[in-house]
Protein backbone atom coordinates (compact mmCIF):
# COMPACT_ATOMS: atom_id res chain seq x y z
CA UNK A 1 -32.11 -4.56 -10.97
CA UNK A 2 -32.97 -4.56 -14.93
CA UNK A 3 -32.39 -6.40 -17.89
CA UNK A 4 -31.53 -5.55 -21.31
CA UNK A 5 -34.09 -7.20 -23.58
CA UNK A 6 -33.49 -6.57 -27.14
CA UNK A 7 -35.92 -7.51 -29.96
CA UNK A 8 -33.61 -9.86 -31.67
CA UNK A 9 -32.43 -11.71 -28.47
CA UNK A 10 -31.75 -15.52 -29.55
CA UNK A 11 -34.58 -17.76 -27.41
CA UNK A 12 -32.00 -19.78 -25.84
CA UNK A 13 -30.11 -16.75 -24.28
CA UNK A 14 -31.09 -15.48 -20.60
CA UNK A 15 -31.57 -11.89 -20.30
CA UNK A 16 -28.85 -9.73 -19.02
CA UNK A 17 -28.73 -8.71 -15.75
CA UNK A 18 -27.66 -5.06 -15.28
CA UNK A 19 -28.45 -2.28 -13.12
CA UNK A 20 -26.68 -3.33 -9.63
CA UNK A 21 -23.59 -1.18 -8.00
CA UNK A 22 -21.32 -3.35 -6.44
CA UNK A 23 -18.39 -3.10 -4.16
CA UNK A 24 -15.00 -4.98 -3.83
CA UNK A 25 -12.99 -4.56 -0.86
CA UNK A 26 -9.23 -5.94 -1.05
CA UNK A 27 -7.09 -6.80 1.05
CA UNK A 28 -3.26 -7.75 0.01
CA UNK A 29 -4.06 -11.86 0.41
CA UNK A 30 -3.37 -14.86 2.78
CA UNK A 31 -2.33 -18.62 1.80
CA UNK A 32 -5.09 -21.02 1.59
CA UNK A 33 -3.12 -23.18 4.15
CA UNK A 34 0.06 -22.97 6.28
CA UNK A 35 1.73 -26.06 4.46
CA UNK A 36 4.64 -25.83 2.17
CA UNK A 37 2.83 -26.22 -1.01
CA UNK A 38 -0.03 -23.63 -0.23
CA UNK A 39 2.85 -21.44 1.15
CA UNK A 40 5.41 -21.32 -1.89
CA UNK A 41 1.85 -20.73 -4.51
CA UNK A 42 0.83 -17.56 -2.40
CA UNK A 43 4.38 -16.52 -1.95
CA UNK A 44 5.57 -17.18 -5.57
CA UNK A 45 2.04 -14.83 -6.69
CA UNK A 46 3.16 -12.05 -4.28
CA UNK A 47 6.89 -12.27 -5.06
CA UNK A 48 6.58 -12.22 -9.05
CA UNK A 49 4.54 -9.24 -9.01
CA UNK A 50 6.22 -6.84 -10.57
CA UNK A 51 5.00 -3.61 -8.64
CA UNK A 52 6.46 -5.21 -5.06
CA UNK A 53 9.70 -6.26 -6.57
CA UNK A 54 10.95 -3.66 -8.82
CA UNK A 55 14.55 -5.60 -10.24
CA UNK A 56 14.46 -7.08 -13.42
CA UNK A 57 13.25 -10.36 -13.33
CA UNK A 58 16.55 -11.35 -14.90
CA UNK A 59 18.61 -10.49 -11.85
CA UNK A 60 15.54 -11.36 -9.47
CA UNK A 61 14.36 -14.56 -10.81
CA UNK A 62 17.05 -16.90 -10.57
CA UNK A 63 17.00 -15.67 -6.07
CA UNK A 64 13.54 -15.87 -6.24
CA UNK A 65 13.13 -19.57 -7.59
CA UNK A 66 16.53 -20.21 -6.56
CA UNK A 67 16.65 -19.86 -2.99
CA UNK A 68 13.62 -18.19 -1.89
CA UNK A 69 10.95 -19.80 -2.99
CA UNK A 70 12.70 -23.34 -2.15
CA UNK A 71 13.71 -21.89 1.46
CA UNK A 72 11.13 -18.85 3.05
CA UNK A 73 7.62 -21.01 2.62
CA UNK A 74 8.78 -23.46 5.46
CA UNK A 75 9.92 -20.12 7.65
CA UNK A 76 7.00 -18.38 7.13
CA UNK A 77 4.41 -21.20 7.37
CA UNK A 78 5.83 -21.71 10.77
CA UNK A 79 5.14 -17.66 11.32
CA UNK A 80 1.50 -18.12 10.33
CA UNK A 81 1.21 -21.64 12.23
CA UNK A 82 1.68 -19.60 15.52
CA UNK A 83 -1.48 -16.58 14.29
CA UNK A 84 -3.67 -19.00 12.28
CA UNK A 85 -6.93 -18.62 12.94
CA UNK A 86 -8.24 -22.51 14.07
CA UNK A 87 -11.51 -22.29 14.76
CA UNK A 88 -11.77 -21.64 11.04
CA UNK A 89 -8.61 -22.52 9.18
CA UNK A 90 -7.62 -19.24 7.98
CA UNK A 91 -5.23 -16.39 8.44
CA UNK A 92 -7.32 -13.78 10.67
CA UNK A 93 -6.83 -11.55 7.07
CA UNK A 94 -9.51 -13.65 5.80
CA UNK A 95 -11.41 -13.69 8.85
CA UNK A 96 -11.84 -9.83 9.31
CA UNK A 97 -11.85 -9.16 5.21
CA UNK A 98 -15.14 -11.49 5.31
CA UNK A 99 -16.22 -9.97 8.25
CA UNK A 100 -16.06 -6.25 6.74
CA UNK A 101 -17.73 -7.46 3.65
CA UNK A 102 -20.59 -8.76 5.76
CA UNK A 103 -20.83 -5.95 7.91
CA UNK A 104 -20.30 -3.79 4.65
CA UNK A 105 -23.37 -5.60 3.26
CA UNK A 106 -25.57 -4.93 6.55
CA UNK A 107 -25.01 -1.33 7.15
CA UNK A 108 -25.58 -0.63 3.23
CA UNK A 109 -28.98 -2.07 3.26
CA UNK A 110 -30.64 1.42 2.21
CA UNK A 111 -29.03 1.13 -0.54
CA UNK A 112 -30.92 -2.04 -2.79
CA UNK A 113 -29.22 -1.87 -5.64
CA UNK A 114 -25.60 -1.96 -3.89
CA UNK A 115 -23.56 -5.69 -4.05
CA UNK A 116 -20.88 -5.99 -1.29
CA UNK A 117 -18.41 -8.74 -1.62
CA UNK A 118 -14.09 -9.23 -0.98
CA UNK A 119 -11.21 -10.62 -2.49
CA UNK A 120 -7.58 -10.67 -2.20
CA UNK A 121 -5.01 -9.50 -4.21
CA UNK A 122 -2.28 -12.66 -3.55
CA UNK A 123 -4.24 -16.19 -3.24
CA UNK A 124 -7.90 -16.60 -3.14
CA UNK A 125 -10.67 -15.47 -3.74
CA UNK A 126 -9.18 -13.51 -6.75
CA UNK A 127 -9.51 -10.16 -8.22
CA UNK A 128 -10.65 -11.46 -11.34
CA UNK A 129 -13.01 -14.59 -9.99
CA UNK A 130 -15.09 -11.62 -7.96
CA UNK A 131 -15.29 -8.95 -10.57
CA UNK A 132 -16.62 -11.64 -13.16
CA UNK A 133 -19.05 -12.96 -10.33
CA UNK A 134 -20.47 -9.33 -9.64
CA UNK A 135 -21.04 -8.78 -13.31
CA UNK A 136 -22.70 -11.84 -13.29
CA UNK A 137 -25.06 -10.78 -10.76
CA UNK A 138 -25.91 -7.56 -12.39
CA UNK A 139 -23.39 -4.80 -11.45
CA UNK A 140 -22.21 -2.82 -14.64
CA UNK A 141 -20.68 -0.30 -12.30
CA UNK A 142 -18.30 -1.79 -9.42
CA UNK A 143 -16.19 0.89 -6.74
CA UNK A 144 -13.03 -1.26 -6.03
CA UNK A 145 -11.40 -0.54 -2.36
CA UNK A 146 -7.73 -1.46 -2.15
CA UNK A 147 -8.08 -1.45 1.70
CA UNK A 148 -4.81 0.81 2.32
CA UNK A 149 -5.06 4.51 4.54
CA UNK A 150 -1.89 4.98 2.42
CA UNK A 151 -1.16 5.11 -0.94
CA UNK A 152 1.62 2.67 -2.49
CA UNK A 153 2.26 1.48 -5.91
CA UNK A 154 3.11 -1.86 -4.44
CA UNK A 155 -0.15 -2.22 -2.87
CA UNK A 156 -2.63 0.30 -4.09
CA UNK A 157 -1.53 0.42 -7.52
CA UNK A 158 -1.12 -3.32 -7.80
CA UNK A 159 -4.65 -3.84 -6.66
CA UNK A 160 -5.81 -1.73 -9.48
CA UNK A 161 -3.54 -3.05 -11.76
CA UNK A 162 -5.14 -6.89 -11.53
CA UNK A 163 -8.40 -5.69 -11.96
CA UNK A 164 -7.57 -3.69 -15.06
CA UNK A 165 -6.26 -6.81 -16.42
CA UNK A 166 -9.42 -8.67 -16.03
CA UNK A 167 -11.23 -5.80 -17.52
CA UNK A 168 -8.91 -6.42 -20.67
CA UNK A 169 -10.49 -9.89 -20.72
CA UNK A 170 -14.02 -8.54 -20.82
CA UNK A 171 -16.65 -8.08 -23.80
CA UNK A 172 -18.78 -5.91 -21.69
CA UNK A 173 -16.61 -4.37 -19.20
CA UNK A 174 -18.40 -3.22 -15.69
CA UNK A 175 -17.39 0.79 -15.67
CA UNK A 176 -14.83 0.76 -12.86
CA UNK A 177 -13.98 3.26 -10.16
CA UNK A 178 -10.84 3.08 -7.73
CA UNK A 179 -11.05 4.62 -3.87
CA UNK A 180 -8.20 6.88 -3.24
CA UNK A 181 -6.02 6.78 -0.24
CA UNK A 182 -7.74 8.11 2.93
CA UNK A 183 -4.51 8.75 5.03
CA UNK A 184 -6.07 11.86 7.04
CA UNK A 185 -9.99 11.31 6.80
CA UNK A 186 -11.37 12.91 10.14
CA UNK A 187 -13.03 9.51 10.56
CA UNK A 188 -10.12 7.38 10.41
CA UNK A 189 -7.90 9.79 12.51
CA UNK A 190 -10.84 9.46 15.43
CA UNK A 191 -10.72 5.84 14.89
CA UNK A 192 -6.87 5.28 15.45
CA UNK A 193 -7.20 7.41 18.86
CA UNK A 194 -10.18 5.90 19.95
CA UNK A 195 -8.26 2.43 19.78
CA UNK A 196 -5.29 3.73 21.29
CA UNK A 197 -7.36 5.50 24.09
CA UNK A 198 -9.83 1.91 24.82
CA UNK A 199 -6.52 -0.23 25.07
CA UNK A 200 -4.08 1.75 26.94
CA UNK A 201 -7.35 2.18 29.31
CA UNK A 202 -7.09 -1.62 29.96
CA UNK A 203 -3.76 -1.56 31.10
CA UNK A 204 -2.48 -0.96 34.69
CA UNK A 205 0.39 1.13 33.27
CA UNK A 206 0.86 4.17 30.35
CA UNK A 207 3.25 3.49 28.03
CA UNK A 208 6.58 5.86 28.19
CA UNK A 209 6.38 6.14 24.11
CA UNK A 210 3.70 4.96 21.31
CA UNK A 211 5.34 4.01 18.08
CA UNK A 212 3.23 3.86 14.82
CA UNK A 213 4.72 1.30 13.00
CA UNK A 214 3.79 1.28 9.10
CA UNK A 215 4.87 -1.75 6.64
CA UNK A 216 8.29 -0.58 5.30
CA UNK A 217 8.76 -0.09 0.88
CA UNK A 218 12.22 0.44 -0.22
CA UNK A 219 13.69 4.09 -0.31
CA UNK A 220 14.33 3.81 -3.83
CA UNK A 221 10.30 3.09 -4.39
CA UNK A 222 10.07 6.40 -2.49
CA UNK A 223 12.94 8.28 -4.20
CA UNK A 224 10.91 7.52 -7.78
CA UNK A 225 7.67 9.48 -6.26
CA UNK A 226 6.17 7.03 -4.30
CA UNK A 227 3.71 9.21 -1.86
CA UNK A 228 3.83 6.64 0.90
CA UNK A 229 6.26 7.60 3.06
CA UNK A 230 4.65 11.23 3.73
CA UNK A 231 0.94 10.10 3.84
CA UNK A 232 2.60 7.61 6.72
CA UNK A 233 4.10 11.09 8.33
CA UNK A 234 1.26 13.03 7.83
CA UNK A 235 -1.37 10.07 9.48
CA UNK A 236 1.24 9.47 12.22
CA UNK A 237 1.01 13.31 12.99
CA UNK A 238 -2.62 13.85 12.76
CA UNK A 239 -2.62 10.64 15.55
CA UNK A 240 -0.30 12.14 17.92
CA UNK A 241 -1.51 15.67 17.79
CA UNK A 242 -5.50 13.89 18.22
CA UNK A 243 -3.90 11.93 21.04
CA UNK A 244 -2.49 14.82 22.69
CA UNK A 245 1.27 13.42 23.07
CA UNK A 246 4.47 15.44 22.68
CA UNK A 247 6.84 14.67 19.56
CA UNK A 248 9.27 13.02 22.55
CA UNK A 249 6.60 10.01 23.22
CA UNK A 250 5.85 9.43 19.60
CA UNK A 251 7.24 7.98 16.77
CA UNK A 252 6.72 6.52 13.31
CA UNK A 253 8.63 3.70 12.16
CA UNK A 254 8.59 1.11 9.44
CA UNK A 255 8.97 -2.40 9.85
CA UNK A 256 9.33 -6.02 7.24
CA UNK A 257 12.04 -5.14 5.32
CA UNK A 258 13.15 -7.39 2.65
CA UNK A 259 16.25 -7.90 0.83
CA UNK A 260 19.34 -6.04 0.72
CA UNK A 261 18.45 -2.62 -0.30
CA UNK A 262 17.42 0.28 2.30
CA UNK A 263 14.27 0.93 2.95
CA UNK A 264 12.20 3.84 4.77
CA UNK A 265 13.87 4.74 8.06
CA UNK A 266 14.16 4.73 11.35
CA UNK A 267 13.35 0.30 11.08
CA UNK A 268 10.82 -1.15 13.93
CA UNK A 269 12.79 -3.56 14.74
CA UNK A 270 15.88 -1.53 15.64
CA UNK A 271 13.90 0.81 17.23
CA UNK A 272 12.46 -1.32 19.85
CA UNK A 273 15.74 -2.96 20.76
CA UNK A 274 17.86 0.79 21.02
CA UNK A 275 14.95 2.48 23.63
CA UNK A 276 14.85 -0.80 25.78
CA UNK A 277 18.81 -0.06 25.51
CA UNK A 278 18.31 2.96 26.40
CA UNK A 279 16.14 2.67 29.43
CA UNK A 280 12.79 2.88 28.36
CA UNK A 281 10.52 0.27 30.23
CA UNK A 282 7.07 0.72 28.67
CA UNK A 283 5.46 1.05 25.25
CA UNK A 284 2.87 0.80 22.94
CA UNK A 285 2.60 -0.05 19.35
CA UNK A 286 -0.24 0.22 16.80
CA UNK A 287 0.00 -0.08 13.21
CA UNK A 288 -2.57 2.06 11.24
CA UNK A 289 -1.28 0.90 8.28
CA UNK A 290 -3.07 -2.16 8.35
CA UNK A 291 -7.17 -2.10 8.30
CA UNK A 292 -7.43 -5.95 9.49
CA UNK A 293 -4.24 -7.55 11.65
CA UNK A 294 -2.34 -10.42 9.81
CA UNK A 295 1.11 -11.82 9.76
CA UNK A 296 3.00 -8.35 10.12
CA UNK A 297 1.10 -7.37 13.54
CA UNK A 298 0.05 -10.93 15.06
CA UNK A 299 3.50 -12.59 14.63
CA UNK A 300 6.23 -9.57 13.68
CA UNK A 301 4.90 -6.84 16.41
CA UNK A 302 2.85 -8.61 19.11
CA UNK A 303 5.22 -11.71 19.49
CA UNK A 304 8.65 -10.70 17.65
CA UNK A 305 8.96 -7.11 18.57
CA UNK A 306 7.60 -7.51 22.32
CA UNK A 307 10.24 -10.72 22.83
CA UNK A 308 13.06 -8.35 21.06
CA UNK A 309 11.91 -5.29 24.16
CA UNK A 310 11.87 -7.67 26.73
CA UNK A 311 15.41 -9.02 25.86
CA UNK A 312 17.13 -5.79 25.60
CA UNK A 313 15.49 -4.61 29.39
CA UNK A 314 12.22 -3.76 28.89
CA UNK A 315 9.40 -4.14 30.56
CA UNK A 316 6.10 -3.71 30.06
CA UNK A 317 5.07 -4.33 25.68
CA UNK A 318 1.30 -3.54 24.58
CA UNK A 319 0.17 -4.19 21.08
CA UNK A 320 -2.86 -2.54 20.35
CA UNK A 321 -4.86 -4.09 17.46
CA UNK A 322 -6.05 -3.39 14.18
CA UNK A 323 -9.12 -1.53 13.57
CA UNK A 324 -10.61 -4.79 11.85
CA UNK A 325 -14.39 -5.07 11.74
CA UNK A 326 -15.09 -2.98 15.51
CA UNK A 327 -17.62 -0.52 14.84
CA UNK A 328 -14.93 2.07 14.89
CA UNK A 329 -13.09 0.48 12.01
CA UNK A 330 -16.38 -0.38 9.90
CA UNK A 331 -17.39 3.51 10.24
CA UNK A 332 -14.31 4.30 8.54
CA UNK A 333 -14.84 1.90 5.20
CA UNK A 334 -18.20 3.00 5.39
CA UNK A 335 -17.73 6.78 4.98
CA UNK A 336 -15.49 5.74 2.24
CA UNK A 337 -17.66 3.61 0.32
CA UNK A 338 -20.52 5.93 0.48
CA UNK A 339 -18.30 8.66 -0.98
CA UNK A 340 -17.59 6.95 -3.65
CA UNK A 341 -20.86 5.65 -4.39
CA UNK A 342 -22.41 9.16 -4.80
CA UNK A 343 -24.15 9.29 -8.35
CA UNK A 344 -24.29 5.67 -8.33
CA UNK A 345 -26.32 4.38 -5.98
């Protein structure tokens, strides 16, 4: 690392660290605690952000501190309650975001002049809080890494969106570069079939059909040029055809919908009520969407969806987990990161 000294520099004023790279990886955020209060703050910051919901805030508003804020942090506390992660009193987002910033840290060791750290988008430790923090340690160049495969303005976007703000705030602004999607990086596509492949080989059956389930946006989000929903297609594709399965034991769906309007089709949920309807006894779901599991893949998928297969005649339910930080999944944000470090560091 360097400083800038300047001739005129006042006595009293430390020199100014510079010279350092760093890092942020993001994930979308967890609530400090699964209480009421620490579940309507994270909520309320998620909820008013204008890139998830896209209604005026005229029409949205009065529901959102109306009814939903006063009604959904007691349901969903209870949701988190049931995945929270005790041994350290935290959603297992924070857990495995910490995790990959650690292991981040570790396998970039080569590189001295590199600063690895995390934050969250929704609830702490902030966008802004880390950014200032890595200036402050000397990095006037920082790669930010909305941890999505997919692109979405309501996650992506957003993410870039709250660190552009801070860098309104700033006299000497770090120069800033965003990661792009990597929906069908070789790397990640090996790492989604390696997971498949290492669970179903624990199991004493093979599933009859492997859904990809993806975190739903409405279809008007897509309709306005929202890339999501093929970059969802396209990964879920590049899976099945690296798995080897037919298109008839396959499928990509789209699960926590919200609200009234339609979003992208065919819906988890309904899907894994009609094929235990309709005879089929075994399955598997994975959710590459998602680089650490949390709420949507503990609680929705692994309890909610396996208890709605089992009640409609199914049999046998296998969730197969997140890549979170196993080697496979931290050779994935590390090929990214070191892409988009070249020239820097």
């Amino acid at each position: 690392m360097t400083t800038i000294e300047t001739a005129h520099r006042p006595a009293d004023h430390p020199p100014v660290k510079s010279g350092k790279v760093g890092v942020l990886l993001v994930n979308l955020g967890t609530p400090d605690g699964t209480d009421y209060t620490s579940m309507r703050r994270y909520l309320k910051e998620f909820l008013t952000d204008k890139r998830v919901i896209e209604w005026s805030p005229w029409k949205w508003y009065p529901i959102l501190f109306g009814i939903v804020l006063n009604t959904r942090p007691q349901k969903v506390g209870k949701a988190y309650e049931t995945i929270w992660n005790k041994d350290r009193n935290e959603s297992y987002l924070r857990t495995y975001t910490r995790n990959q910033s650690d292991l981040m840290a570790e396998r970039l060791k080569d590189l001295p002049n590199v600063k690895v750290d995390w934050a969250m988008r929704y609830g702490t430790p902030s966008i802004p809080s880390r950014i200032e923090a890595l200036k402050d340690e000397g990095c006037d160049r920082i790669v930010l890494f909305p941890l999505y495969p997919q692109y979405a303005a309501a996650t992506t976007a957003t993410v870039n969106d709250k660190a552009f703000q801070q860098l309104l705030k700033m006299r000497w602004q770090p120069a800033l570069r965003t990661v792009p999607d990597y929906h069908d990086d070789e790397t990640y596509i090996e790492a989604l079939a390696n997971s498949v492949k290492n669970h179903l080989a624990t199991l004493d059956w093979q599933p009859d059909m492997v859904l990809a389930s993806f975190h739903g946006i409405p279809m008007s989000y897509f309709k306005l040029g929202d890339p999501y929903y093929c970059q969802c297609q396209k990964t879920g594709r590049l899976l099945r055809e690296r798995l080897g399965l037919p298109e008839d034991k396959f499928m990509v769906t789209f699960q926590s919908r919200f609200g009234p309007e339609e979003w992208l089709q065919p819906y988890t949920d309904k899907t894994v009520e009609k094929l235990a309807q309709d005879g089929v006894k075994k399955i598997a779901v994975l959710n590459p969407g998602f680089v650490s599991d949390c709420l949507e893949t503990l609680e929705e998928i692994a309890e909610q969806a396996a208890h709605s297969f089992h009640e409609n005649g199914g049999e046998k339910f296998a969730h197969i987990p997140c890549l979170n930080d196993s080697e496979d999944g931290m050779r994935v944000l590390e090929k990214v990161v070191r892409r988009e470090l070249l020239g820097w560091a």
